[in-house]
PDB file of N, CA and C in Angstrom:
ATOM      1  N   UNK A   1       0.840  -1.187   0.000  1.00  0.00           N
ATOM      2  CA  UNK A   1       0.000   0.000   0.000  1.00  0.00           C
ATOM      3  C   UNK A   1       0.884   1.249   0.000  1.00  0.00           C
ATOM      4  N   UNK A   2       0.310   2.263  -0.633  1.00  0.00           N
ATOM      5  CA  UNK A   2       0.971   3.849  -0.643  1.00  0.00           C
ATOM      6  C   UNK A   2       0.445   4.353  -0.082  1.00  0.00           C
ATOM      7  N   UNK A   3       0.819   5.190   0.743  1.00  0.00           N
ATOM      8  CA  UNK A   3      -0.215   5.839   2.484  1.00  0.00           C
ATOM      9  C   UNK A   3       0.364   7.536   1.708  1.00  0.00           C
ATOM     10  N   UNK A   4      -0.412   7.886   1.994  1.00  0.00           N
ATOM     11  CA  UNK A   4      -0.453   9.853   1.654  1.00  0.00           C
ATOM     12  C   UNK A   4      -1.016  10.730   2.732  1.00  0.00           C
ATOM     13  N   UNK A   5      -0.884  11.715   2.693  1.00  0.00           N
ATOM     14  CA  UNK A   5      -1.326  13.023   3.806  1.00  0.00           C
ATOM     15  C   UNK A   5      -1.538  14.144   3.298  1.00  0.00           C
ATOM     16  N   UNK A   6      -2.349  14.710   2.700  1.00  0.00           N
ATOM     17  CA  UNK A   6      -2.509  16.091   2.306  1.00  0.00           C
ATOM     18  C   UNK A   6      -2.780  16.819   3.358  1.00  0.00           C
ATOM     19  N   UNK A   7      -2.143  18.300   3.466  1.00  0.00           N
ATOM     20  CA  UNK A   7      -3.124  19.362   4.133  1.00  0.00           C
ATOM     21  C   UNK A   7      -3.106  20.416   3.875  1.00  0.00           C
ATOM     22  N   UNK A   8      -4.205  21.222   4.142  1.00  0.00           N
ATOM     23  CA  UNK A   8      -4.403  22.626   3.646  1.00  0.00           C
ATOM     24  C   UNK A   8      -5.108  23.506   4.688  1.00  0.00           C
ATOM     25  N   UNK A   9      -5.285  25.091   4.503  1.00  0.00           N
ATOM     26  CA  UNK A   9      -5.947  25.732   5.225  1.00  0.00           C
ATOM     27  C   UNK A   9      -6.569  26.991   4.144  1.00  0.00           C
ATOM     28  N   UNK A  10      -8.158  26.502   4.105  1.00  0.00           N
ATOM     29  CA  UNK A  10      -8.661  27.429   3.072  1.00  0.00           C
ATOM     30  C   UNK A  10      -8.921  28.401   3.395  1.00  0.00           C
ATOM     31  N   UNK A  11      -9.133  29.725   2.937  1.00  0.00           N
ATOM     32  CA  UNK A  11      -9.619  31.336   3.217  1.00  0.00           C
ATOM     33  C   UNK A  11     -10.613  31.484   4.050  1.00  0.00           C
ATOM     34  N   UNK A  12     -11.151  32.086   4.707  1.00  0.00           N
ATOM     35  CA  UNK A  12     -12.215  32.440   5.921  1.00  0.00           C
ATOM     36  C   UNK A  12     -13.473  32.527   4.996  1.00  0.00           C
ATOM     37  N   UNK A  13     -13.422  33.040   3.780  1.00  0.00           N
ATOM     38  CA  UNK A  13     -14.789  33.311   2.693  1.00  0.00           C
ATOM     39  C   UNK A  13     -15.208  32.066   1.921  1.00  0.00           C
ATOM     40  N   UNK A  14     -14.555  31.145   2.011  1.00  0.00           N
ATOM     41  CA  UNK A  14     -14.777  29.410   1.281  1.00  0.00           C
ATOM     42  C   UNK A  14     -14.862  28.292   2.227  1.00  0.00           C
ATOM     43  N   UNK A  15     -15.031  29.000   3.383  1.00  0.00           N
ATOM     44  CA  UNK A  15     -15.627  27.839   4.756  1.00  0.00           C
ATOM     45  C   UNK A  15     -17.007  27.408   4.546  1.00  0.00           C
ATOM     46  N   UNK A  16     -17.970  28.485   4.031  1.00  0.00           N
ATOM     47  CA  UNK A  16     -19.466  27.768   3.365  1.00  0.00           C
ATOM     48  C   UNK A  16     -19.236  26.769   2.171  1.00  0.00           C
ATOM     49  N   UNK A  17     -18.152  27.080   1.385  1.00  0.00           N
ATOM     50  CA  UNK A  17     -18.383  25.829  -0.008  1.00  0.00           C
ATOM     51  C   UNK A  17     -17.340  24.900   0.548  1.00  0.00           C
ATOM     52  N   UNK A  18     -16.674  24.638   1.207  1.00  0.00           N
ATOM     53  CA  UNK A  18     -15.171  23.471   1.391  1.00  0.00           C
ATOM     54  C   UNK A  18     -15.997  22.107   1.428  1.00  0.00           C
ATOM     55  N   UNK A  19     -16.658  22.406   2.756  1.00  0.00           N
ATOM     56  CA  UNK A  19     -17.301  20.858   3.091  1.00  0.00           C
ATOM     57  C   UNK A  19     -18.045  19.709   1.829  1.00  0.00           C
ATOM     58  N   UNK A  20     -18.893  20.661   1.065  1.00  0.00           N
ATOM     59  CA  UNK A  20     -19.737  20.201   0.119  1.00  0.00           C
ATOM     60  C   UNK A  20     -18.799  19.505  -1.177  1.00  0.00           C
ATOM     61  N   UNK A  21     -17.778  20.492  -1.298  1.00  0.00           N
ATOM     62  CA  UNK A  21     -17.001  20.452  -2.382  1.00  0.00           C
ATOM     63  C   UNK A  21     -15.948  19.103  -2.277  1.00  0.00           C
ATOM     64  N   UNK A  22     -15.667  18.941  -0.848  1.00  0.00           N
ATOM     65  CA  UNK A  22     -15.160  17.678   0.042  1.00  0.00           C
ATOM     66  C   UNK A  22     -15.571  16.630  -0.416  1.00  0.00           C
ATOM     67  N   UNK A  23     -17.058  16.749   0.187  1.00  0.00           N
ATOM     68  CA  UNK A  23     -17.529  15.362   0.376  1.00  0.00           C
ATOM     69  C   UNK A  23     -18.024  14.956  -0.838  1.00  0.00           C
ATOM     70  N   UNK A  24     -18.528  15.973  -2.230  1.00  0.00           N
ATOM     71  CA  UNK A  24     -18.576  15.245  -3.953  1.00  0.00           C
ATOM     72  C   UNK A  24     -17.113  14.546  -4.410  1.00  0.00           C
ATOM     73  N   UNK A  25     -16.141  15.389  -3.689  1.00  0.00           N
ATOM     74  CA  UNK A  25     -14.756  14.447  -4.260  1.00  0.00           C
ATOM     75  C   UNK A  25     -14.838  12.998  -3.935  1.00  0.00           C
ATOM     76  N   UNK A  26     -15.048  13.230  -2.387  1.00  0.00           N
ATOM     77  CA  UNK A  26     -14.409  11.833  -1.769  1.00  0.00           C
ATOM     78  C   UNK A  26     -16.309  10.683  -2.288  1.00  0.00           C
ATOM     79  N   UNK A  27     -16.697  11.020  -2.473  1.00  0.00           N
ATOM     80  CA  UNK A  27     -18.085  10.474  -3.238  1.00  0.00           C
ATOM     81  C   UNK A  27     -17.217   9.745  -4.618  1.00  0.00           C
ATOM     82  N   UNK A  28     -16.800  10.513  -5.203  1.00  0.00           N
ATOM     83  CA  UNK A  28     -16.380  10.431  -6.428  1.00  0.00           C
ATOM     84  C   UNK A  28     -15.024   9.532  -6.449  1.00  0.00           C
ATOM     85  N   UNK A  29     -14.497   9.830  -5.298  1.00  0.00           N
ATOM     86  CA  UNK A  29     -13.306   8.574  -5.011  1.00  0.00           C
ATOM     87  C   UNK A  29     -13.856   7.361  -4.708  1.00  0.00           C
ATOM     88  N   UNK A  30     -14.865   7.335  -3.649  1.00  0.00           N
ATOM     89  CA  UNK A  30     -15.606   5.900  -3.559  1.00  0.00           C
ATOM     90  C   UNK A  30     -16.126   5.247  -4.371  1.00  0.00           C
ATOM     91  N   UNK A  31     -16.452   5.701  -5.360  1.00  0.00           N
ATOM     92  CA  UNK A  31     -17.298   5.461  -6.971  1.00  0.00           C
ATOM     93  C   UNK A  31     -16.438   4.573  -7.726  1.00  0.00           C
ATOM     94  N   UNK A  32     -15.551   5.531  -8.096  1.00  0.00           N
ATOM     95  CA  UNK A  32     -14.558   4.940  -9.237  1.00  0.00           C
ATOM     96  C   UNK A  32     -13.141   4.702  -8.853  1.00  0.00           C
ATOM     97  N   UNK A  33     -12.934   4.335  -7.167  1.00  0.00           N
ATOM     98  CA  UNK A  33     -11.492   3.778  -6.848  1.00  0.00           C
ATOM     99  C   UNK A  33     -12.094   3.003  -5.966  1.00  0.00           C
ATOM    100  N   UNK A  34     -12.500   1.769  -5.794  1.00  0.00           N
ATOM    101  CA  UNK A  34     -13.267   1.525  -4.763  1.00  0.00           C
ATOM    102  C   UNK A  34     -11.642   0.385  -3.945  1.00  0.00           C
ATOM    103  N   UNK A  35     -10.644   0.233  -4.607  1.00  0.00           N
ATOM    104  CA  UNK A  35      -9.934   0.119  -3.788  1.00  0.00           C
ATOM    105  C   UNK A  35      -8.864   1.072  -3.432  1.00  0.00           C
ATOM    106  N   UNK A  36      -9.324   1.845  -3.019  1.00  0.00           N
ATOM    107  CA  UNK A  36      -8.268   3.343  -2.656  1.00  0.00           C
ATOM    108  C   UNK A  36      -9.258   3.796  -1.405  1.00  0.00           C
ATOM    109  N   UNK A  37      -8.335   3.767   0.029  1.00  0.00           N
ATOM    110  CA  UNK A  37      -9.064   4.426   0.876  1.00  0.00           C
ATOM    111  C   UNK A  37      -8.956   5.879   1.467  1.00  0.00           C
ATOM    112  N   UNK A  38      -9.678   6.717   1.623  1.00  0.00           N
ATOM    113  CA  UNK A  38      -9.789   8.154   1.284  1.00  0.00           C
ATOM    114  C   UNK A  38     -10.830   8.532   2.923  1.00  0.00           C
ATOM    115  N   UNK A  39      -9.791   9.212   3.713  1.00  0.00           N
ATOM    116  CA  UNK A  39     -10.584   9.856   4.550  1.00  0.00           C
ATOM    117  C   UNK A  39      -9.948  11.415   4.968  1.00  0.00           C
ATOM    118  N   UNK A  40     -11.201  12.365   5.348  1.00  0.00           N
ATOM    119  CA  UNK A  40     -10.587  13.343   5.032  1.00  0.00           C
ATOM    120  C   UNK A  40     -11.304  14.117   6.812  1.00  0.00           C
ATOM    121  N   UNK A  41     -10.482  15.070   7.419  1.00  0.00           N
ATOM    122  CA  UNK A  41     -10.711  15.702   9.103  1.00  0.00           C
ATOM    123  C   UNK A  41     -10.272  16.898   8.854  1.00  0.00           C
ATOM    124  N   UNK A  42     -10.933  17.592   9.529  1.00  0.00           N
ATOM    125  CA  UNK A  42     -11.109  18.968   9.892  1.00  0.00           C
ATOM    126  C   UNK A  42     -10.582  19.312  11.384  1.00  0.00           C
ATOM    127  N   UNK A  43      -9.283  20.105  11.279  1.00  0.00           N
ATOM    128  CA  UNK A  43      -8.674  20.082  12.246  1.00  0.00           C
ATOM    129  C   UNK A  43      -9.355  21.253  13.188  1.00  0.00           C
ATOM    130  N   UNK A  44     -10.225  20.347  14.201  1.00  0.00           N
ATOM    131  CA  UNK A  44     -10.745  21.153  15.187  1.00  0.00           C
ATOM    132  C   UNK A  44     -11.975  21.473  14.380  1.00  0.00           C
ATOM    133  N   UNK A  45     -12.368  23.137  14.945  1.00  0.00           N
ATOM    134  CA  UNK A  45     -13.820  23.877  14.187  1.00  0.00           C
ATOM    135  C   UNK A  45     -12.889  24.850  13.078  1.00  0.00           C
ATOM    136  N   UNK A  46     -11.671  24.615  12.870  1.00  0.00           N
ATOM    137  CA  UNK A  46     -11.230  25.538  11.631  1.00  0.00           C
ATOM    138  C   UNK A  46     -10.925  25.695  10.535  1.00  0.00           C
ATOM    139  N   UNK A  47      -9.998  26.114   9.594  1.00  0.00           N
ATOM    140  CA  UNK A  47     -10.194  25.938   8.379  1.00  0.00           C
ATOM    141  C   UNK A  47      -9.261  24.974   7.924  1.00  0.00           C
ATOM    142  N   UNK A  48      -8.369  24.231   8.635  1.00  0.00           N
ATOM    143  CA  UNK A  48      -7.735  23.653   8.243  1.00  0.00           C
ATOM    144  C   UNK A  48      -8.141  22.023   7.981  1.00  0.00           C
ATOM    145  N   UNK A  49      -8.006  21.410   6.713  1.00  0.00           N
ATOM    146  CA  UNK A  49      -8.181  20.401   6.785  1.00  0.00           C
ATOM    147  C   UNK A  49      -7.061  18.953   6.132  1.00  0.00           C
ATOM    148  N   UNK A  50      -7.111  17.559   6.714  1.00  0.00           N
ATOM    149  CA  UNK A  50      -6.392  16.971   6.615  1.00  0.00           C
ATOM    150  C   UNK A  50      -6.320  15.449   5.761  1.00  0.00           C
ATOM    151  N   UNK A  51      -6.172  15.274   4.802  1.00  0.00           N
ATOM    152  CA  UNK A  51      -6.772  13.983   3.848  1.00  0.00           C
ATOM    153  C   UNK A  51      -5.684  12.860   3.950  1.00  0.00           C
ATOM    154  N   UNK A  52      -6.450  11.536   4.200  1.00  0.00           N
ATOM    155  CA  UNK A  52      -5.616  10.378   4.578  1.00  0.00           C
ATOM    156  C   UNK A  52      -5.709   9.610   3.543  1.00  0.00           C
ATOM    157  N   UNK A  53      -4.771   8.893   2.601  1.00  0.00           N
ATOM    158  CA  UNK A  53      -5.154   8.189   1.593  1.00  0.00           C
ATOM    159  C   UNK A  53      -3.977   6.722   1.442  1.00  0.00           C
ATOM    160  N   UNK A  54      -4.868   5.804   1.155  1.00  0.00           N
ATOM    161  CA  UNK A  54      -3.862   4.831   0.612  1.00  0.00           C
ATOM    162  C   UNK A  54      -4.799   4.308  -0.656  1.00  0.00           C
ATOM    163  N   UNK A  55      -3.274   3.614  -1.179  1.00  0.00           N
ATOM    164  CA  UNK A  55      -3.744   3.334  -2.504  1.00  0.00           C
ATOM    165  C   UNK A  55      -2.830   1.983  -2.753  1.00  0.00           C
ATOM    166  N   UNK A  56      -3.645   0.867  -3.230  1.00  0.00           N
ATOM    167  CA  UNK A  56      -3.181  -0.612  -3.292  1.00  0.00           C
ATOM    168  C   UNK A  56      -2.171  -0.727  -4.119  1.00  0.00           C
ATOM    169  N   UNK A  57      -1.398   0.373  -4.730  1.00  0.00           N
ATOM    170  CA  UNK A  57      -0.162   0.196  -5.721  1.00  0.00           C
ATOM    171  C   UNK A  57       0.139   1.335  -6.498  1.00  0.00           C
ATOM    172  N   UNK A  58       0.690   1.558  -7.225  1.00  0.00           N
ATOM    173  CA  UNK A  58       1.928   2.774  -7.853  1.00  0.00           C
ATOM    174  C   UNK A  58       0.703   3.248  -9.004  1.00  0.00           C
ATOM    175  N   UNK A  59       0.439   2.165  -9.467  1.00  0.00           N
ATOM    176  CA  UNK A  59      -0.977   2.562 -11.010  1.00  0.00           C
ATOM    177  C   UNK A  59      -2.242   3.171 -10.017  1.00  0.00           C
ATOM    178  N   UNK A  60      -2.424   2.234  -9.207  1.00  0.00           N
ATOM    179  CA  UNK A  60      -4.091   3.045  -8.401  1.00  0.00           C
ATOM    180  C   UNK A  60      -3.563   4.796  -8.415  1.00  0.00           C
ATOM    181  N   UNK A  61      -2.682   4.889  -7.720  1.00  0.00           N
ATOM    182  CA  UNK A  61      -2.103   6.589  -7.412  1.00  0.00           C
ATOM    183  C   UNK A  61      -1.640   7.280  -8.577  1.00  0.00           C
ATOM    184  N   UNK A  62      -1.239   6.938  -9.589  1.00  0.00           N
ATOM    185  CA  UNK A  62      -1.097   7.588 -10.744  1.00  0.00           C
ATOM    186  C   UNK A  62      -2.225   8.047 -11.349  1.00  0.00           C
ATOM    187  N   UNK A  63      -3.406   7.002 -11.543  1.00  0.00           N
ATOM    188  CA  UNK A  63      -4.936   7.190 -11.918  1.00  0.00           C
ATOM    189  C   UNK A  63      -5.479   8.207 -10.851  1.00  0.00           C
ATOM    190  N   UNK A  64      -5.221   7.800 -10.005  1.00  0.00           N
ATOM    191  CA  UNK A  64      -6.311   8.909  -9.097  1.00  0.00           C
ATOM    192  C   UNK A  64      -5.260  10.258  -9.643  1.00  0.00           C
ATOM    193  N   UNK A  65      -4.336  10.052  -9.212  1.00  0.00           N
ATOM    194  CA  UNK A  65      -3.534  11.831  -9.508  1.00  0.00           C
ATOM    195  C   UNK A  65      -4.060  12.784 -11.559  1.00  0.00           C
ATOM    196  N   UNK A  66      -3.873  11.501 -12.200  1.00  0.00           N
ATOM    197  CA  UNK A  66      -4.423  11.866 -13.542  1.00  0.00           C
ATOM    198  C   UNK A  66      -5.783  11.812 -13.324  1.00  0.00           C
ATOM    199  N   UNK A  67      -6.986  11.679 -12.734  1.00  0.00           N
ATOM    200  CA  UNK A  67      -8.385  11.755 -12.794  1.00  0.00           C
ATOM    201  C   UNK A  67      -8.671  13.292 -12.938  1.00  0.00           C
ATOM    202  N   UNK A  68      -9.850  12.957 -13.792  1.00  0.00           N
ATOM    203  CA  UNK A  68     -10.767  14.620 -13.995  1.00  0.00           C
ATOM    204  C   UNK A  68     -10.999  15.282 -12.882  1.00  0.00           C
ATOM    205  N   UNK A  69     -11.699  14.526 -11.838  1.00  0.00           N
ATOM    206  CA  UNK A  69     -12.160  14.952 -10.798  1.00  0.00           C
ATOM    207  C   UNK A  69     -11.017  15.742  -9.432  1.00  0.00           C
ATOM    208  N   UNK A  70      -9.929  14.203  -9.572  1.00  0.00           N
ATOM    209  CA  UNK A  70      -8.725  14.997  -9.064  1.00  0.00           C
ATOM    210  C   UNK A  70      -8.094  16.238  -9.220  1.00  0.00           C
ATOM    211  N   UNK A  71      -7.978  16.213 -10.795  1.00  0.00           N
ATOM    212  CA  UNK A  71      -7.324  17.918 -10.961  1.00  0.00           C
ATOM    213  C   UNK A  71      -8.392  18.827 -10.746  1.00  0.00           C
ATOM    214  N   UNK A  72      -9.593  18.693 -10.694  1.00  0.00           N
ATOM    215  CA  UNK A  72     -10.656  19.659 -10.495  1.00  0.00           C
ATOM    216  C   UNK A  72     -10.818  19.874  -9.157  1.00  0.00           C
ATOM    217  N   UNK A  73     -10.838  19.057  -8.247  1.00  0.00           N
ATOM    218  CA  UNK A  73     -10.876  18.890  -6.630  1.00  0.00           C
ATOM    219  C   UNK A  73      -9.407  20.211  -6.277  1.00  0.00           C
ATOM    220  N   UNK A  74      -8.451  19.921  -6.729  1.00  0.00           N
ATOM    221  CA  UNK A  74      -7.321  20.651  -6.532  1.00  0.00           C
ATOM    222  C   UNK A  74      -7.132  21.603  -7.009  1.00  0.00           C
ATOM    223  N   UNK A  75      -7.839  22.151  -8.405  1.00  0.00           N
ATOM    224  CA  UNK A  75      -7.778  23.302  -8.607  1.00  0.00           C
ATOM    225  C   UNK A  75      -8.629  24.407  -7.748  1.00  0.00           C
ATOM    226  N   UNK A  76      -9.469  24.041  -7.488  1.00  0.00           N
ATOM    227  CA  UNK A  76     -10.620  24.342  -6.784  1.00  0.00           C
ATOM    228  C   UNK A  76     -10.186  24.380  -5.250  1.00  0.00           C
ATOM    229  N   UNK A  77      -9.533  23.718  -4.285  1.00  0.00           N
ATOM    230  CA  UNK A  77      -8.979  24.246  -3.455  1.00  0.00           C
ATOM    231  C   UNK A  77      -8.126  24.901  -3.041  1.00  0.00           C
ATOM    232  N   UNK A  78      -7.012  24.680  -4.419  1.00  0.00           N
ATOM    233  CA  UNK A  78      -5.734  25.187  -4.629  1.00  0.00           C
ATOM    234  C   UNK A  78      -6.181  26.598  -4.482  1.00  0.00           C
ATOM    235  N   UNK A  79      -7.397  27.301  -5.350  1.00  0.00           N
ATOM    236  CA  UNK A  79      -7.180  28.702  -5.601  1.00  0.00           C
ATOM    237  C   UNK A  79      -8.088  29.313  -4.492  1.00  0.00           C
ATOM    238  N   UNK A  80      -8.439  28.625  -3.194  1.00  0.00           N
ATOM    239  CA  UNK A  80      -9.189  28.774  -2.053  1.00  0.00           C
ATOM    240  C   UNK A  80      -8.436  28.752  -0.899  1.00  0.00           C
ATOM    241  N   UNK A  81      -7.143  28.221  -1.070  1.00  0.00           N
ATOM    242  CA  UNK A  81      -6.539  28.079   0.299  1.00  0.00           C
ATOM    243  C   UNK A  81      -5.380  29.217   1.043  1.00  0.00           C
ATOM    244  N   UNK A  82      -5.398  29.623   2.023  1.00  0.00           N
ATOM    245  CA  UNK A  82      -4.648  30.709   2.552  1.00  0.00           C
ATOM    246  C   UNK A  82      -3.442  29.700   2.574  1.00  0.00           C
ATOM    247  N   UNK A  83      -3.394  28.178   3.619  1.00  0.00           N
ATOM    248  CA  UNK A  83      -2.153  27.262   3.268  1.00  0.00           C
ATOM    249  C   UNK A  83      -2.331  26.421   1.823  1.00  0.00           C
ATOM    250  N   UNK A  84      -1.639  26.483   1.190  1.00  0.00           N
ATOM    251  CA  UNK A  84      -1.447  25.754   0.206  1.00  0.00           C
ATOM    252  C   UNK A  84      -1.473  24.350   0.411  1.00  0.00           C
ATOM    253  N   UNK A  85      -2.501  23.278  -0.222  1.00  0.00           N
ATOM    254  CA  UNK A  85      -1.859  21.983  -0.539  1.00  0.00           C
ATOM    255  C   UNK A  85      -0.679  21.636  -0.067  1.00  0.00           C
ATOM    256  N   UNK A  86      -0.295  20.822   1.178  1.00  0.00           N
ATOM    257  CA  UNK A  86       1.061  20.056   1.224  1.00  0.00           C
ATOM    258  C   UNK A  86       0.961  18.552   1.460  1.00  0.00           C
ATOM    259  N   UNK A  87       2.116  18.019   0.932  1.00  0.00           N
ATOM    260  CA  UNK A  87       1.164  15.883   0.599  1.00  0.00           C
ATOM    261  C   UNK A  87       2.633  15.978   0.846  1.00  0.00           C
ATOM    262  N   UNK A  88       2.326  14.661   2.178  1.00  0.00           N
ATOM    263  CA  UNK A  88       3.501  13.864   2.103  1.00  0.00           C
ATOM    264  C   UNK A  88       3.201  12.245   2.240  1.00  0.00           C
ATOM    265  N   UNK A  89       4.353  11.509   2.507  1.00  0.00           N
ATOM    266  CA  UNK A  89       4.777  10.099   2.061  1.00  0.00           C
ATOM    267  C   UNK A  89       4.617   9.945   3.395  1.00  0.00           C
ATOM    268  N   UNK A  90       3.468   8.557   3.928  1.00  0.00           N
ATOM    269  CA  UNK A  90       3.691   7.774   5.060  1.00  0.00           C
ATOM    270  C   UNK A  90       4.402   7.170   4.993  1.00  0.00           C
ATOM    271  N   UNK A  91       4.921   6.098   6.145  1.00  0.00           N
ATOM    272  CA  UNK A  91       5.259   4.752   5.633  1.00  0.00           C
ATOM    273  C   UNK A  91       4.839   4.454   7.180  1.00  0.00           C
ATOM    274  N   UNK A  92       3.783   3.366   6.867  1.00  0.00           N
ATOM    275  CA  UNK A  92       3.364   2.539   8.122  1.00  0.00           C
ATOM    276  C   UNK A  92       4.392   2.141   9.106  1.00  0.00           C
ATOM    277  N   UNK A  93       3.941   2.268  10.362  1.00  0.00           N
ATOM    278  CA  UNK A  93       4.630   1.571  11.793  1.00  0.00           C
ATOM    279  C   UNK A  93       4.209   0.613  12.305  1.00  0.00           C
ATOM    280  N   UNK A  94       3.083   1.371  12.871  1.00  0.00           N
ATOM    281  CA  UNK A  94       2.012  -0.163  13.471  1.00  0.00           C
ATOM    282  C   UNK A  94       0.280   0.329  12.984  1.00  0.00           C
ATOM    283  N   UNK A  95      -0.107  -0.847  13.084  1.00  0.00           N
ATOM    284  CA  UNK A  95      -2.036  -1.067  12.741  1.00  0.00           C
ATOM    285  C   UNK A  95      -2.834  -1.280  13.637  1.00  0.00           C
ATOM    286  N   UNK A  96      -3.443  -0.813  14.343  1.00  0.00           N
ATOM    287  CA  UNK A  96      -4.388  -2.061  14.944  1.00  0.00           C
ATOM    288  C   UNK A  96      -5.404  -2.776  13.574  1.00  0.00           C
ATOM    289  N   UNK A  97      -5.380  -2.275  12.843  1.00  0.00           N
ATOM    290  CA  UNK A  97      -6.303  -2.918  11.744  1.00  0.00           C
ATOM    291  C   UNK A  97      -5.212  -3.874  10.876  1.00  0.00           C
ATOM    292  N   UNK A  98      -6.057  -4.887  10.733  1.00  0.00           N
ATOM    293  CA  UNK A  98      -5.270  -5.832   9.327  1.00  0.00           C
ATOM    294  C   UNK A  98      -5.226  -5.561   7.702  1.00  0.00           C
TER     295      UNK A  98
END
């Protein structure tokens, strides 16, 4: 598995559209990656938010990164966020899950 971390902190005026705009992505990830797991937290009540992703191999993450929806999800927050988009590389320690 490829484990990922995005985070961002959007503008004070795009706190009414973030959530909605959120949850059609990750809709849209469940749809058409149904093995790619995608969860996404809101740090605290503020604007910052935090996306957890793994992906069963090197092609699943290439597809999701080339998807329509992907570059649209990111353009769309990209030009909303006071912090910019930052993604980094997990690498698992321990699970309680199998």
């Amino acid at each position: 598995m490829i484990h990922k971390m995005a985070r961002y902190k959007v503008k004070e005026h795009w706190m009414d559209q973030v959530i909605p705009v959120i949850e059609e992505f990750v809709d849209l990830v469940g749809q058409r990656e149904p093995a790619t797991s995608y969860v996404v937290f809101r740090k605290g009540a503020g604007r910052e938010f935090v996306h957890f992703m793994s992906f069963p191999d090197t092609e699943s993450l290439e597809a999701h990164l080339s998807a329509r929806y992907t570059r649209r999800f990111m353009a769309r927050i990209s030009q909303n966020c006071e912090m910019q988009p930052e993604i980094a590389d997990l690498i698992s320690i321990a699970s309680s899950m199998e």
